[in-house]
Protein backbone atom coordinates (compact mmCIF):
# COMPACT_ATOMS: atom_id res chain seq x y z
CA UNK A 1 -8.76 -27.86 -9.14
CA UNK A 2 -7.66 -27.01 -12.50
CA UNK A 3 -4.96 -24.76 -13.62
CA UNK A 4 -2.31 -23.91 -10.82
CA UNK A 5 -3.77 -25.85 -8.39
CA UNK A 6 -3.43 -25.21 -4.55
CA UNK A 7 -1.00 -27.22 -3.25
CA UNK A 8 -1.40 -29.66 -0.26
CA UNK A 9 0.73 -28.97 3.28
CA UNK A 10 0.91 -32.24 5.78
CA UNK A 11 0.77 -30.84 9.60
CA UNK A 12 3.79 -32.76 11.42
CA UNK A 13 2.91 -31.31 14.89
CA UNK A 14 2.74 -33.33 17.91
CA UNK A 15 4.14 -36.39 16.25
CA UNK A 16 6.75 -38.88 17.81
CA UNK A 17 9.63 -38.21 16.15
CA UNK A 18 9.97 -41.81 15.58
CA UNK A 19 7.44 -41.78 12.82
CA UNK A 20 8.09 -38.54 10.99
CA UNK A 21 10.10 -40.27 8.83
CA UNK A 22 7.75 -42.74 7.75
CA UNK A 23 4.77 -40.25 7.51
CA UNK A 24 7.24 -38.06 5.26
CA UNK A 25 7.66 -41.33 2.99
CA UNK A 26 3.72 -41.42 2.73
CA UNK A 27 3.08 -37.82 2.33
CA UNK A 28 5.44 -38.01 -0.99
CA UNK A 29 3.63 -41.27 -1.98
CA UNK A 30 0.72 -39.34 -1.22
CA UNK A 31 1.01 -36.52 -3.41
CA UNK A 32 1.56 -34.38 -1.02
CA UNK A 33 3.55 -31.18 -1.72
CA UNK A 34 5.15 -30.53 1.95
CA UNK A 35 5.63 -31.18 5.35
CA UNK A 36 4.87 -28.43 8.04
CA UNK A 37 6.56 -28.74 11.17
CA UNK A 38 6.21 -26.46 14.22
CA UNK A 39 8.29 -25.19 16.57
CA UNK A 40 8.25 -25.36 20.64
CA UNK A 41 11.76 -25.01 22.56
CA UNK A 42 10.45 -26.14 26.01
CA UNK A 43 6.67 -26.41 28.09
CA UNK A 44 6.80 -24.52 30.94
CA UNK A 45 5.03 -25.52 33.79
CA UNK A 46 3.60 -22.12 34.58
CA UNK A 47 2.54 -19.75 32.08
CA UNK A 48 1.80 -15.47 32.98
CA UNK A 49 -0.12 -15.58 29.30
CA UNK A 50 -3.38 -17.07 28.25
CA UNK A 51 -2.99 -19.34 25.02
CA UNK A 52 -4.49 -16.94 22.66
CA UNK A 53 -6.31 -19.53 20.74
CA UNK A 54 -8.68 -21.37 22.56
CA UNK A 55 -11.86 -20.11 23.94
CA UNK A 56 -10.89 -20.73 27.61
CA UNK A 57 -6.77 -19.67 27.40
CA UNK A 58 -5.50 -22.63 28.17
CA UNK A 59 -2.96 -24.63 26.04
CA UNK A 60 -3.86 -27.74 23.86
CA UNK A 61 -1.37 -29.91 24.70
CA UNK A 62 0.42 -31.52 28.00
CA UNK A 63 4.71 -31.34 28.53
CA UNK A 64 5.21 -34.89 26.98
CA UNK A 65 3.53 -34.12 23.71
CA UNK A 66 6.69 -34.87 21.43
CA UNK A 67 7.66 -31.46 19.90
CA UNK A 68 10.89 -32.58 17.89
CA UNK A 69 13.38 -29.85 17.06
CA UNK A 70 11.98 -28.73 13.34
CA UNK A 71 15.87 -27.80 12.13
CA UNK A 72 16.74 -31.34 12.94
CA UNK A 73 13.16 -33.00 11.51
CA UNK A 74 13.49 -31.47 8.50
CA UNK A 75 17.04 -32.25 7.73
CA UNK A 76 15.67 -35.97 8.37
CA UNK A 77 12.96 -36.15 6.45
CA UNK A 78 14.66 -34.42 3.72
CA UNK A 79 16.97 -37.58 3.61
CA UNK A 80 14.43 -40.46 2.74
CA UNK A 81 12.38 -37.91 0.25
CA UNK A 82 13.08 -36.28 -2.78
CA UNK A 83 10.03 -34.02 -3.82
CA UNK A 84 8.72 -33.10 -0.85
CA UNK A 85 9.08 -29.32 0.46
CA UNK A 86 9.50 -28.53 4.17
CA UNK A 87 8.50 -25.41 6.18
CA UNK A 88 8.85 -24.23 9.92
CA UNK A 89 5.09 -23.64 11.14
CA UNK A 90 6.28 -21.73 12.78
CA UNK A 91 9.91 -21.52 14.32
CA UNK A 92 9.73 -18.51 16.67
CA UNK A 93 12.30 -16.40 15.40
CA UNK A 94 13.30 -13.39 18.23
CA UNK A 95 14.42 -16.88 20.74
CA UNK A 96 16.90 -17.07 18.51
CA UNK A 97 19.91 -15.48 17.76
CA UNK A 98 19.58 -14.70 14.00
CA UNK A 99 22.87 -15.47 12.77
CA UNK A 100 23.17 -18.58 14.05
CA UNK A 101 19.59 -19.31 12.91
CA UNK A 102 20.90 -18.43 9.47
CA UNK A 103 23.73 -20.60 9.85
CA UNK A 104 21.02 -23.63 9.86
CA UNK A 105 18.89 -22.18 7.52
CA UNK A 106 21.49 -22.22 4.56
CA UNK A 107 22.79 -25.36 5.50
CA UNK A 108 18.95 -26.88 5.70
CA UNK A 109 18.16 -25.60 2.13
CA UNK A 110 21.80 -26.41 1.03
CA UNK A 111 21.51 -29.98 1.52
CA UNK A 112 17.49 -30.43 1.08
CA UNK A 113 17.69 -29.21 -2.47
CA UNK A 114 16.17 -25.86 -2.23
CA UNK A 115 13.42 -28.09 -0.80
CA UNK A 116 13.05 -25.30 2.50
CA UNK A 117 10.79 -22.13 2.91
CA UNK A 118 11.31 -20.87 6.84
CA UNK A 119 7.50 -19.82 8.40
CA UNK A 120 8.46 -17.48 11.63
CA UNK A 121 6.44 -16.08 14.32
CA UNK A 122 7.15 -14.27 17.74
CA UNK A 123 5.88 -16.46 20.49
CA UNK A 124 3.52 -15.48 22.87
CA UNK A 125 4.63 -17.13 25.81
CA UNK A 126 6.69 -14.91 28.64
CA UNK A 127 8.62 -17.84 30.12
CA UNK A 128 10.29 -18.61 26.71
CA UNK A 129 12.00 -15.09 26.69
CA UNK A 130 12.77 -15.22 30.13
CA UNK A 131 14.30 -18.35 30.50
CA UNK A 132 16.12 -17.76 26.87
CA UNK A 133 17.33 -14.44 28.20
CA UNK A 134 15.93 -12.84 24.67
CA UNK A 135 13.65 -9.77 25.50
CA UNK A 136 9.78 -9.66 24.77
CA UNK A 137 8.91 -6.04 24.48
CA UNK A 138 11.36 -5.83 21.46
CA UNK A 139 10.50 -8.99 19.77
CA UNK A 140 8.51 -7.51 17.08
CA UNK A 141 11.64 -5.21 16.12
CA UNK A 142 13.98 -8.11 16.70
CA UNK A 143 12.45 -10.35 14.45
CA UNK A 144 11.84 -7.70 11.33
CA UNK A 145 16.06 -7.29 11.73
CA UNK A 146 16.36 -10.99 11.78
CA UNK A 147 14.30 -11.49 8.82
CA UNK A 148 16.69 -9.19 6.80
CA UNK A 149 19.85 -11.11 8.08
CA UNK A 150 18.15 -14.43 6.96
CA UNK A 151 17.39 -12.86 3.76
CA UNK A 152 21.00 -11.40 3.35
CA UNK A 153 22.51 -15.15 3.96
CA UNK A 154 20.41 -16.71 2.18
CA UNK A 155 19.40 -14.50 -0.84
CA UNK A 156 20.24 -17.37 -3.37
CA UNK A 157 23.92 -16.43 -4.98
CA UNK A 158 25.71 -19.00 -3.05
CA UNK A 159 28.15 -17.73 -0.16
CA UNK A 160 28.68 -14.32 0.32
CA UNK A 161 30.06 -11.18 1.94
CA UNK A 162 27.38 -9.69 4.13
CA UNK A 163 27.13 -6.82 7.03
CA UNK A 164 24.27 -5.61 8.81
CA UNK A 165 24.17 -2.35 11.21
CA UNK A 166 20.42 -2.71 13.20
CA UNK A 167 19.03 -1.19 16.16
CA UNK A 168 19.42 -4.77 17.62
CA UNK A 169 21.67 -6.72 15.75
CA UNK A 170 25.02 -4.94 14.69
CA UNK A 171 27.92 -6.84 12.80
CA UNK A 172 30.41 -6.41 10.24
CA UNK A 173 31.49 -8.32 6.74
CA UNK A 174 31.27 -12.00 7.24
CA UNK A 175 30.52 -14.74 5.02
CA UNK A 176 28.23 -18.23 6.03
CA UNK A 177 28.77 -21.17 3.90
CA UNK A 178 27.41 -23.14 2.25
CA UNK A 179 24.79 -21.08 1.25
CA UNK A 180 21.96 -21.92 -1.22
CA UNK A 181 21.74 -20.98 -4.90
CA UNK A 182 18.19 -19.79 -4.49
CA UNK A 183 16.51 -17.80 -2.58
CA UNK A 184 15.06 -19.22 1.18
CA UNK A 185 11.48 -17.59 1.17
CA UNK A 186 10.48 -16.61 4.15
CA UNK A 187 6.72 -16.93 5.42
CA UNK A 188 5.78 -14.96 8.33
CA UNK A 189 2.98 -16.27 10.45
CA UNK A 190 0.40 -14.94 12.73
CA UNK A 191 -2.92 -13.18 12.53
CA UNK A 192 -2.25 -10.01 14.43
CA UNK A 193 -2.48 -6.74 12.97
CA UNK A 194 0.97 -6.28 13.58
CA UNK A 195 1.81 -10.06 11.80
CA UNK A 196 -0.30 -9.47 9.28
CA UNK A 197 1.52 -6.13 8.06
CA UNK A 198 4.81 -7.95 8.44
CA UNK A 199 3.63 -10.72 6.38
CA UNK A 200 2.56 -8.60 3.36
CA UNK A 201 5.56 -5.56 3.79
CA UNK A 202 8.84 -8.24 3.89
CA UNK A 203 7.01 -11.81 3.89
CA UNK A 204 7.31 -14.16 0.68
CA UNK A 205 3.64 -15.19 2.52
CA UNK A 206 1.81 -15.68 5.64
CA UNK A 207 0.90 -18.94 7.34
CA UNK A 208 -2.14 -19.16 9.42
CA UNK A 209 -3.26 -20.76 12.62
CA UNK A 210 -6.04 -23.28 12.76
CA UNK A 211 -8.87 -21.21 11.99
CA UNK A 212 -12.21 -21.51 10.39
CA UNK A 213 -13.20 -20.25 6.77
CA UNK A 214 -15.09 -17.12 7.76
CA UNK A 215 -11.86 -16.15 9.48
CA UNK A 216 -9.56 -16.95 6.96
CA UNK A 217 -11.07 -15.75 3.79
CA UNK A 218 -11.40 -12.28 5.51
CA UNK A 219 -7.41 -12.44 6.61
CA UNK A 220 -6.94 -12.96 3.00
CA UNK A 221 -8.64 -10.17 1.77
CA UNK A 222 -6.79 -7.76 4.71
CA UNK A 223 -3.63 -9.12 3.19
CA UNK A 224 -4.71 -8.24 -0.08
CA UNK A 225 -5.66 -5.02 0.77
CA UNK A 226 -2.20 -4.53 2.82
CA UNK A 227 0.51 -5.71 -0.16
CA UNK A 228 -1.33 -3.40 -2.50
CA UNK A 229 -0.54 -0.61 0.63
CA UNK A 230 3.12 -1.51 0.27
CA UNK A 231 3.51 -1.68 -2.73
CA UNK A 232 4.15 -5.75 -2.86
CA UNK A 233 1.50 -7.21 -4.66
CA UNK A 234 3.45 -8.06 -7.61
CA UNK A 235 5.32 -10.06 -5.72
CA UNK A 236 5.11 -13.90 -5.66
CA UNK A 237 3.47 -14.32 -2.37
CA UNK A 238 2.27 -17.96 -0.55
CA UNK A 239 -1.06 -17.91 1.56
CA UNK A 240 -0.60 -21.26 3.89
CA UNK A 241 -3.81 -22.08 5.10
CA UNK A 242 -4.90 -24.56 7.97
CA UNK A 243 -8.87 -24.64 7.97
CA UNK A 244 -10.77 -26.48 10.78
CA UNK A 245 -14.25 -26.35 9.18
CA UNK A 246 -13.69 -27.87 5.97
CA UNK A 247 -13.59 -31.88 4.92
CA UNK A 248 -14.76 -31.77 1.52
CA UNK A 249 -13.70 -30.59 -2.04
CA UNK A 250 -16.13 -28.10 -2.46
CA UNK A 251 -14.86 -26.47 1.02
CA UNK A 252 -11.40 -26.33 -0.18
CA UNK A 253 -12.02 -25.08 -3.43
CA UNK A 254 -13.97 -21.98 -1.79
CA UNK A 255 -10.70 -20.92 0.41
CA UNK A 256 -8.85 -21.41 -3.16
CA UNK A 257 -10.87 -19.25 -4.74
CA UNK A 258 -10.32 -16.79 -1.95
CA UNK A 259 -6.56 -16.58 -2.68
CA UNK A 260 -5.17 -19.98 -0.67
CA UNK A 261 -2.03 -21.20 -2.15
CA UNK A 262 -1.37 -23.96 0.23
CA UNK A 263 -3.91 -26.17 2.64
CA UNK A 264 -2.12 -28.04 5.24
CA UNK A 265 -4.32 -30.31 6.64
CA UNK A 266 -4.40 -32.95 9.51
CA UNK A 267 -5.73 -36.34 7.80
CA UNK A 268 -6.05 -38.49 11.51
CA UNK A 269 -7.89 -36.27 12.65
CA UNK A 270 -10.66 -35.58 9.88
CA UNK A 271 -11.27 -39.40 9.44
CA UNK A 272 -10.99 -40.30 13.34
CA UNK A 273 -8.26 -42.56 12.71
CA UNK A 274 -6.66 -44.54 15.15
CA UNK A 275 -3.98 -42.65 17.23
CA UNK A 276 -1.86 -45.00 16.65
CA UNK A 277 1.81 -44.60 13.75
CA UNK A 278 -0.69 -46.86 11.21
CA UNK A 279 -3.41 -45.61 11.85
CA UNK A 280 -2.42 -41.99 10.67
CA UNK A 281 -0.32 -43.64 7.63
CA UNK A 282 -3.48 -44.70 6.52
CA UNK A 283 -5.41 -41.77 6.74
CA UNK A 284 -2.44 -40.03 5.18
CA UNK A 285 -2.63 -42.75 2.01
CA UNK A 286 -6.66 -41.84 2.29
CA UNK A 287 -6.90 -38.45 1.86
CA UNK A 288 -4.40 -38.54 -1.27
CA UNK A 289 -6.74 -40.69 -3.05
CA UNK A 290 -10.08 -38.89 -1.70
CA UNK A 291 -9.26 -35.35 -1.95
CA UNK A 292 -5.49 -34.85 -3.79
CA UNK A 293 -6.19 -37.50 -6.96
CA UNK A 294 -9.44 -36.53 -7.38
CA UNK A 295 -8.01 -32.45 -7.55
């Protein structure tokens, strides 16, 4: 992939947390560009909401699948690597209280290096808003006003004076620091209609689901056609991809061609490998030779 080539994403979800550190080790080795982590606060039991992406509603994964805190991850991982970016994929933004979130955030790209881009989404799971006390019908609204207080803190000049009057978040001077010397992009994720047009109004990108190429080279073009309606496509803008119908060069070139920036990509799980902390090391090490130093 000549030129500005698209960059490769490692999917950290559902890993012990035991062996992120390792796998982020391998992923640099690798030639891996980043580490994608995702974000899930609790399992509850008993959910009022079908999973909206599987056939049948019903959730992928059990309560003891280990779903380490991405904040805290990241920070980790960020320790034993030096080239290696990190996102959230996606933290889920209106559970949170934004300030405090942006607290984190600054400190996160503060002491990676500017080695941080924070992915958000809503959450689509009642129980989390209930049981965090954070309100669903607003969490669309909530998370647009939290996206410009992130922003604010952590528009790049270092620690500053900032105030923000919102329909749901109201507060007056303060300062956060440290605070980083660049700007935190911010990638919003989701394939709503609703997601998508947040994405391409205030996102620095969008980061997908796992989807298949059909889907995702038509989401593409809707963002496309959406940043040109705001007014943003001049912007620098990240399309994080995760396709589950491609293996091959030739596949990934295609969804490059379409506009991908990034393909984060699950290497076990292509090549059947063991479930086991070596067994996805190696299939890590594998898929850098086989696909990354052969791009």
């Amino acid at each position: 992939m000549p030129g500005d080539r698209m960059k490769w994403a490692l999917s950290g979800a559902m890993i012990d947390a035991g062996e992120l550190l390792d796998l982020a080790r391998a992923a640099e080795e690798a030639g891996f560009d980043s580490v994608g982590m995702p974000d899930s606060v609790f399992y509850p039991e008993h959910v009022s909401a079908d999973y909206p992406y599987t056939p049948d509603g019903r959730r992928m994964w059990t309560g003891d699948v280990p779903m380490p805190d991405p904040f805290i991850a990241i920070a980790a991982m960020a320790a034993v690597t030096e080239r290696l970016r990190f996102t959230t994929n996606v933290v889920k933004l209106p559970l949170r209280d934004p300030l405090l979130t942006a607290k984190q955030v600054a400190t996160l790209a503060v002491m990676a290096g500017n080695r941080f881009g924070l992915g958000v989404g809503l959450s689509w799971i009642p129980e989390e808003f209930t049981f965090t006390r954070t309100e669903m019908r607003t969490r669309g609204r909530r998370t647009d006003e939290a996206i410009e207080i992130i922003k604010a803190v952590c528009a790049g000049r270092g620690p500053e004076w900032v105030e923000y009057h919102g329909e749901h978040y109201d507060f007056d001077r303060l300062m956060i620091s440290p605070a980083p010397d660049r700007p935190v992009p911010v990638y919003v994720g989701g394939h709503s209609a609703a997601g998508l047009r947040r994405a391409a109004r205030v996102g620095d990108g969008w980061i997908s689901v796992n989807t298949t190429t059909e889907q995702l080279v038509a989401t593409i073009a809707r963002l496309g056609g959406l940043r040109a309606e705001y007014g943003t496509s001049d912007r620098p803008f990240e399309i994080d991809i995760s396709p589950t119908d491609v293996h091959d060069l030739d596949g990934y070139r295609e969804l490059e061609k379409a506009g991908a920036t990034t393909c984060r990509v699950v290497p076990w799980r292509m090549y059947d490998a063991e479930p086991t902390a070596q067994g996805r090391l190696a299939s890590v090490r594998r898929f850098g030779e086989e696909v990354i130093g052969r791009c």
